[in-house]
N, C-alpha and C. Protein backbone atom coordinates (compact mmCIF):
# COMPACT_ATOMS: atom_id res chain seq x y z
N UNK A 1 10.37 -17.59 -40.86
CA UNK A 1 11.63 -18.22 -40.55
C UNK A 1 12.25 -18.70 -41.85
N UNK A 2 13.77 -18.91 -41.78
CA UNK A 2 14.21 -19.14 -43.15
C UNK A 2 13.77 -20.88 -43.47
N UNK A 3 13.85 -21.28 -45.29
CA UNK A 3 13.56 -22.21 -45.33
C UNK A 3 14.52 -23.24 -44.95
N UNK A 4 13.97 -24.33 -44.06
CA UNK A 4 14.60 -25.61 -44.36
C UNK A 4 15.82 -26.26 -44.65
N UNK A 5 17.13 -26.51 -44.55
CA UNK A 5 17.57 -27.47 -45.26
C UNK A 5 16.92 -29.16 -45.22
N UNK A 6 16.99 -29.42 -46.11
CA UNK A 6 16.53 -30.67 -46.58
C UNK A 6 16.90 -31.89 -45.08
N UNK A 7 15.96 -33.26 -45.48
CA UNK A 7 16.09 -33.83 -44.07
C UNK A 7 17.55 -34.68 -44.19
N UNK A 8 17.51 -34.90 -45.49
CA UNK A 8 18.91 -35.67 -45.68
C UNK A 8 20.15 -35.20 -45.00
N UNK A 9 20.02 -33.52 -45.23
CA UNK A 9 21.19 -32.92 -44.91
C UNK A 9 20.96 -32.31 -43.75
N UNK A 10 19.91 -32.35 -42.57
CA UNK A 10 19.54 -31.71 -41.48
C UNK A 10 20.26 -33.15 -40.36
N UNK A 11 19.80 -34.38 -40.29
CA UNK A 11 20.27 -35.14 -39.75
C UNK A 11 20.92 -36.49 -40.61
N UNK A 12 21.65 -37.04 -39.38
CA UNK A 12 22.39 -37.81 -39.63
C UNK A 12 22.07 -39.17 -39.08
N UNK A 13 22.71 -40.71 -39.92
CA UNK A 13 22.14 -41.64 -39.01
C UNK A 13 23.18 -42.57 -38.59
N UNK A 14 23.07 -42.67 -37.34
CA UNK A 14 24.01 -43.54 -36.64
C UNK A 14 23.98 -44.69 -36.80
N UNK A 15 25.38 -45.51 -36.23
CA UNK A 15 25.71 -46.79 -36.67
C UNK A 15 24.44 -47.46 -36.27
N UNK A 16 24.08 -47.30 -34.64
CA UNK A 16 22.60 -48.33 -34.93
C UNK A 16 21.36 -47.72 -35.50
N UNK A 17 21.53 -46.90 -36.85
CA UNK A 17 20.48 -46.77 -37.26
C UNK A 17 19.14 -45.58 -36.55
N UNK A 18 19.53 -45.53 -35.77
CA UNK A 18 18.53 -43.45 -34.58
C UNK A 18 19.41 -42.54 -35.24
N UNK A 19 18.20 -41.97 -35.36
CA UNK A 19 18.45 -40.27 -36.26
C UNK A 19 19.09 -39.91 -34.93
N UNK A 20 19.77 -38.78 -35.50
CA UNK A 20 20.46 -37.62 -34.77
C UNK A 20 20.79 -36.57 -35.25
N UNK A 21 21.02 -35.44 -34.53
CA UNK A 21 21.36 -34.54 -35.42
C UNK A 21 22.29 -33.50 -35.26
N UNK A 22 23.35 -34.33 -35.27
CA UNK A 22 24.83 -33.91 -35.39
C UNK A 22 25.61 -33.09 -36.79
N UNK A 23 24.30 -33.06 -37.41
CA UNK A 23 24.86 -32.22 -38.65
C UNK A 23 25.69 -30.73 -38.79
N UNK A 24 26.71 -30.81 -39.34
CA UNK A 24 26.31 -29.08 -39.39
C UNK A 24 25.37 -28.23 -39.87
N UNK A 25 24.55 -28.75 -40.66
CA UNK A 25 23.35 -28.08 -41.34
C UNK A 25 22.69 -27.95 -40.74
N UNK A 26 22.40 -29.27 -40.05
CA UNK A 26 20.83 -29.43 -39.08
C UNK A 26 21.51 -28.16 -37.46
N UNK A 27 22.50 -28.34 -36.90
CA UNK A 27 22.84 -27.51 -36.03
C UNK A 27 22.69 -26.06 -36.75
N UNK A 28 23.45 -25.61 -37.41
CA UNK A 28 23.18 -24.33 -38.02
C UNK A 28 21.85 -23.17 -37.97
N UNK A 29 20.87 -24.29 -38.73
CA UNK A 29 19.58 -24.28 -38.87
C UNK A 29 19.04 -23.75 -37.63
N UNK A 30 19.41 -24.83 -36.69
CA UNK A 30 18.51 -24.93 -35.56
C UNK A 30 18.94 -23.41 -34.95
N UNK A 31 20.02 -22.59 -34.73
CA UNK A 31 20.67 -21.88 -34.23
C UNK A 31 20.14 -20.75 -34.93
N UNK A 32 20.01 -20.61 -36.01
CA UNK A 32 19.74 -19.18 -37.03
C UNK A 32 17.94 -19.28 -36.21
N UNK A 33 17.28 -19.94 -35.81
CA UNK A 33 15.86 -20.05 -35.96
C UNK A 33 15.77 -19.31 -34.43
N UNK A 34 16.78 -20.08 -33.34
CA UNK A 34 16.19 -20.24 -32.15
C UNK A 34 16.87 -17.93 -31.78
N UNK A 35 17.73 -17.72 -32.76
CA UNK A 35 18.08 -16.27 -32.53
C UNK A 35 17.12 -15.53 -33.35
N UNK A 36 16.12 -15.65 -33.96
CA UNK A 36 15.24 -14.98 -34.50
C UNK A 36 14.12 -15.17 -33.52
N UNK A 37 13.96 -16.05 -32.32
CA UNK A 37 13.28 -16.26 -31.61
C UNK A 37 13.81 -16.08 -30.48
N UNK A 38 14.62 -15.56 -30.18
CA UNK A 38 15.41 -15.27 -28.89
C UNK A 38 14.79 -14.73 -27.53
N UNK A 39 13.88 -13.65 -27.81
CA UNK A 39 12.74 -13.35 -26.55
C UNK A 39 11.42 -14.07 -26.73
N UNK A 40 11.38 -14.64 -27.42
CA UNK A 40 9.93 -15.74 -27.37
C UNK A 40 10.25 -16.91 -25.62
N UNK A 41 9.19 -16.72 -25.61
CA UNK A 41 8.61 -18.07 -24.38
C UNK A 41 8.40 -19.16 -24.90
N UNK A 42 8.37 -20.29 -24.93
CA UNK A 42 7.61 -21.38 -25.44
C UNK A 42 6.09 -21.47 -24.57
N UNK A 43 5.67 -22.08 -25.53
CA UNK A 43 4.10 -22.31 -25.08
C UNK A 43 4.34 -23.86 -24.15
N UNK A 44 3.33 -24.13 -22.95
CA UNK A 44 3.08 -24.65 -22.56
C UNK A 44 1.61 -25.50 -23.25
N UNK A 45 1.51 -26.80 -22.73
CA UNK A 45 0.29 -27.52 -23.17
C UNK A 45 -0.09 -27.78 -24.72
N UNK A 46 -1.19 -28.05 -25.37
CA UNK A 46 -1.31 -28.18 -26.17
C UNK A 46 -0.78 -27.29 -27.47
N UNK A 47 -0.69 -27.06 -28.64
CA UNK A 47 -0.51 -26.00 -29.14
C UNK A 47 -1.26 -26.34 -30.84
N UNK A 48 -1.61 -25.33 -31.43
CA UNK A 48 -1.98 -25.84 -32.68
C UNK A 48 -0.96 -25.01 -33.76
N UNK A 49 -0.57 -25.30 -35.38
CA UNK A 49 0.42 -24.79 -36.05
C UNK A 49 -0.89 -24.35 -37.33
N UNK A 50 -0.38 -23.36 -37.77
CA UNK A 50 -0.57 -22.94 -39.53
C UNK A 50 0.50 -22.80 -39.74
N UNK A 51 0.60 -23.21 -40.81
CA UNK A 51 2.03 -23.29 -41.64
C UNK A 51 1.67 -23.02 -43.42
N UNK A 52 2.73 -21.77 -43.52
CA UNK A 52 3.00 -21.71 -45.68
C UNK A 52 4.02 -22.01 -45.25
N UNK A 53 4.64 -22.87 -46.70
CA UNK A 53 5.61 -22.76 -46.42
C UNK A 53 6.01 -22.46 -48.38
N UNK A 54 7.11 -21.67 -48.37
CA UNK A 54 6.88 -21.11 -49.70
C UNK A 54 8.63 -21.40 -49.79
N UNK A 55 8.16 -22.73 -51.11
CA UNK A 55 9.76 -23.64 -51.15
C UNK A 55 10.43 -22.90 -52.55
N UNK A 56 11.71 -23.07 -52.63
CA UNK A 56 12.30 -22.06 -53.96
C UNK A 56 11.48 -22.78 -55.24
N UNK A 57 11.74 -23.85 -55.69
CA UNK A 57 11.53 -25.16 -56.25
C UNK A 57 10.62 -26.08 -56.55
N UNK A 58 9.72 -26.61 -57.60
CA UNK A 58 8.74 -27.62 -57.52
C UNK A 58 9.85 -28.74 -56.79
N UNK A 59 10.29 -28.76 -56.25
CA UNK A 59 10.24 -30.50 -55.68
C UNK A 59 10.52 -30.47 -53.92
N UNK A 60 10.35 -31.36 -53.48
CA UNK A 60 10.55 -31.70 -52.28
C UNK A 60 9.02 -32.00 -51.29
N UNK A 61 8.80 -33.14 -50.49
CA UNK A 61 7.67 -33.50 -50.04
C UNK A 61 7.63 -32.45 -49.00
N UNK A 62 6.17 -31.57 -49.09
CA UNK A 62 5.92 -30.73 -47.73
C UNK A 62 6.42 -31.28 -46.37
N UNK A 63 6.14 -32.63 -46.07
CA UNK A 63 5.90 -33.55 -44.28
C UNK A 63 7.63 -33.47 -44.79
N UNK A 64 8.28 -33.65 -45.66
CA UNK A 64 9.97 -33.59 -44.88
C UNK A 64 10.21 -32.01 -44.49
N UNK A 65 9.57 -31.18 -45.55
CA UNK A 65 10.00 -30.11 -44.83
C UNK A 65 9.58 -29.41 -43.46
N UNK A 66 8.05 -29.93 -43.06
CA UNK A 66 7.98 -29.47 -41.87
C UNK A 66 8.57 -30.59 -40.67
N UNK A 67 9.05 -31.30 -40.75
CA UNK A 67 9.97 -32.16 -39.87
C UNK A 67 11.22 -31.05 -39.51
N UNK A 68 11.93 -30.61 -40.03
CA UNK A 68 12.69 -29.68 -40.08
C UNK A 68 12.39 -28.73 -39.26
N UNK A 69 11.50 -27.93 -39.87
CA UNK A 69 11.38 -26.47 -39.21
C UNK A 69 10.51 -26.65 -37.96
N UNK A 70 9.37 -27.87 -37.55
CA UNK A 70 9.04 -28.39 -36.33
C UNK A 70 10.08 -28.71 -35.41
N UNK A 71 11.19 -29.40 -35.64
CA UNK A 71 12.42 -29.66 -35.13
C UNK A 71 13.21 -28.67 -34.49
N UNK A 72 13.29 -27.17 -35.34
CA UNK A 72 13.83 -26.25 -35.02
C UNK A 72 13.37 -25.32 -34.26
N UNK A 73 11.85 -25.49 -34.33
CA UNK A 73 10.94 -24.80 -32.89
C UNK A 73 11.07 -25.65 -31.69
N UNK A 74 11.53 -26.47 -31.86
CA UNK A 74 11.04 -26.97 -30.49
C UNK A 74 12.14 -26.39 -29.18
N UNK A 75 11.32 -26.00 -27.93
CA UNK A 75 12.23 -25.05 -27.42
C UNK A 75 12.05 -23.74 -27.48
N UNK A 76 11.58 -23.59 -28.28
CA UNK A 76 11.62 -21.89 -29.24
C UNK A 76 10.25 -21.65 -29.22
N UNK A 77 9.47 -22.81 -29.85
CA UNK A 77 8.13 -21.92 -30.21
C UNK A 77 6.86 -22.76 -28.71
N UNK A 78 7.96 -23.94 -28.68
CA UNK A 78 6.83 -24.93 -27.53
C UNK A 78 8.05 -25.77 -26.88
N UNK A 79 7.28 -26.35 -26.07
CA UNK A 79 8.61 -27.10 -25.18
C UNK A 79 9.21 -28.48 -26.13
N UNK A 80 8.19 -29.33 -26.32
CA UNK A 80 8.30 -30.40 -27.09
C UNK A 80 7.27 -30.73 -28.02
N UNK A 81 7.59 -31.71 -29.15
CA UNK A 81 6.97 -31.41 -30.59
C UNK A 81 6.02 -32.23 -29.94
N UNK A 82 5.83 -32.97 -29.19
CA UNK A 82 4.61 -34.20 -28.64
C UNK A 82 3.31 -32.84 -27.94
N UNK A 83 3.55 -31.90 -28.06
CA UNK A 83 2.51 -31.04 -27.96
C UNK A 83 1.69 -30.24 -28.74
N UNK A 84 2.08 -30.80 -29.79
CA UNK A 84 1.91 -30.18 -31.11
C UNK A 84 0.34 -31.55 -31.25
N UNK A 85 -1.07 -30.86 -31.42
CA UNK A 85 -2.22 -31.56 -31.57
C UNK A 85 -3.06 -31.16 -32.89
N UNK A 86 -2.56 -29.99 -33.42
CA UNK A 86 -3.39 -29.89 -34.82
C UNK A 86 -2.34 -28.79 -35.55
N UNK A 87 -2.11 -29.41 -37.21
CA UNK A 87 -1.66 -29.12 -37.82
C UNK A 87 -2.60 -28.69 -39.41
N UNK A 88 -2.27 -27.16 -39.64
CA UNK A 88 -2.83 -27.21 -41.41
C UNK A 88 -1.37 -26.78 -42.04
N UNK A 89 -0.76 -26.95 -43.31
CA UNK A 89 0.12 -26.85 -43.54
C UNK A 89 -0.66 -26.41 -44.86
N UNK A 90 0.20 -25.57 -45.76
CA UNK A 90 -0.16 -25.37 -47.61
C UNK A 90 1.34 -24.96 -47.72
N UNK A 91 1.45 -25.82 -49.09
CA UNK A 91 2.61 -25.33 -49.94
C UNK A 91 2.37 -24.25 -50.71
N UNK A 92 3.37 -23.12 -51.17
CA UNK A 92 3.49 -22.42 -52.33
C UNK A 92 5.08 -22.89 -53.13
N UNK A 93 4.78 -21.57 -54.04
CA UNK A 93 6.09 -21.56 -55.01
C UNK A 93 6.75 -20.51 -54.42
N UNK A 94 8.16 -20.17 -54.01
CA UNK A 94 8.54 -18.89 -54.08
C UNK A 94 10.14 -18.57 -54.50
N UNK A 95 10.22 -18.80 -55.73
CA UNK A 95 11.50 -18.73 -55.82
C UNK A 95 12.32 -17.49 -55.52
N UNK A 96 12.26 -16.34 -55.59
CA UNK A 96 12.56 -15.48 -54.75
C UNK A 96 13.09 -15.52 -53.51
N UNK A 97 12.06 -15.20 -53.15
CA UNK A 97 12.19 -15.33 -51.00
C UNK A 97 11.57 -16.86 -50.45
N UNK A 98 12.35 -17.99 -50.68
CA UNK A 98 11.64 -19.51 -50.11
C UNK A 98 12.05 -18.64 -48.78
N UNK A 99 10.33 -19.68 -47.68
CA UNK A 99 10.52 -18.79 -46.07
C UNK A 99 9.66 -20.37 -45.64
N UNK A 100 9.61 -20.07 -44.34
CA UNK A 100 8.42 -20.81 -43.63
C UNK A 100 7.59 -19.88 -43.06
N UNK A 101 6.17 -19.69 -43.13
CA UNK A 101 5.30 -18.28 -42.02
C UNK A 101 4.50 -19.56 -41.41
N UNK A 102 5.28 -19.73 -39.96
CA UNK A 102 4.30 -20.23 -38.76
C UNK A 102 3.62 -20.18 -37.93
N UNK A 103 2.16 -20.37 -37.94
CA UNK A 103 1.49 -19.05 -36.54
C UNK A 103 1.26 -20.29 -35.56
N UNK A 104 1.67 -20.01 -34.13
CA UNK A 104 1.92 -21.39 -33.47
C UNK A 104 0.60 -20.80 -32.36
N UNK A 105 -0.07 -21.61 -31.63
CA UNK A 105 -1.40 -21.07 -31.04
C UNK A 105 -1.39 -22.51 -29.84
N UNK A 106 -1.71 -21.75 -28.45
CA UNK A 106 -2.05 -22.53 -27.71
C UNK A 106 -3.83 -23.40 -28.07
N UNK A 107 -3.58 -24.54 -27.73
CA UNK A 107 -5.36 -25.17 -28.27
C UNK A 107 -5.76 -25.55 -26.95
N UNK A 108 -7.28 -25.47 -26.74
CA UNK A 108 -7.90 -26.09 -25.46
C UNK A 108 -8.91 -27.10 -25.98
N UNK A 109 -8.46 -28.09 -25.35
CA UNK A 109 -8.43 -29.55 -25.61
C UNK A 109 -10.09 -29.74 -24.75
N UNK A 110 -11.25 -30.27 -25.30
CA UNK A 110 -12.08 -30.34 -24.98
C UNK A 110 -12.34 -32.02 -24.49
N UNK A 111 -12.80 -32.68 -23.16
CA UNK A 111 -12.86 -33.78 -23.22
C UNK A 111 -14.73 -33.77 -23.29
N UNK A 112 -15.05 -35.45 -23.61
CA UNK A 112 -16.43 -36.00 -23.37
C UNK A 112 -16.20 -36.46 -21.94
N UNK A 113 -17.26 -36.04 -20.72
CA UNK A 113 -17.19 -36.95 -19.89
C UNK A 113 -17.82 -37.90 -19.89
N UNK A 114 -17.41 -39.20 -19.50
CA UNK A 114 -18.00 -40.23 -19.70
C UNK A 114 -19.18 -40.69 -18.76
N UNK A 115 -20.25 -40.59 -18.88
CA UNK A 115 -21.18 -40.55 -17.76
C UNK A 115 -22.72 -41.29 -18.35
């Protein structure tokens, strides 16, 4: 998926202070992602993520950028991000082609019974 715009410029913050994301960037974004995903299903239940994410640039904190592109799956790759239970993420360099490669995986959640 393409990379990111930044979180500054993905959402916006309202007078009382709750994100939103009325941006044009952050809308944009979300729109270019969810048509590259257009016949995808979302996953139900738990789900687990691998994530590269290969930024143009040394700078920018990985956790803002996957706020972003988590943001822009949701819907697309799973119903809601509160289903999201295990994450590995690695940065690269890629000035070339900056991308995100996300492999999104249903997880089965093992309980202890208590006995």
């Amino acid at each position: 998926m393409p990379y990111p715009p930044s979180i500054n410029r993905y959402w916006t913050i309202a007078k009382n202070a709750r994100r939103i994301t009325p941006t044009t960037t952050g809308r944009e974004y979300k729109e270019l992602v969810r048509w590259q995903y257009i016949n995808h299903v979302p996953l139900d239940g738990p789900v687990h993520l691998r994530i590269h994410v290969y930024r143009p640039a040394r700078r920018g904190d990985l956790d803002n950028i996957l706020k972003t592109a988590l943001d822009a799956l949701e819907g697309v790759a799973y119903n809601n991000d509160k289903q999201i239970v295990e994450i590995h993420a690695t940065r690269h360099e890629d000035k070339e082609n900056p991308r995100i490669e996300i492999e999104v995986g249903s997880t089965v959640l093992y309980r202890k019974d208590k006995r």
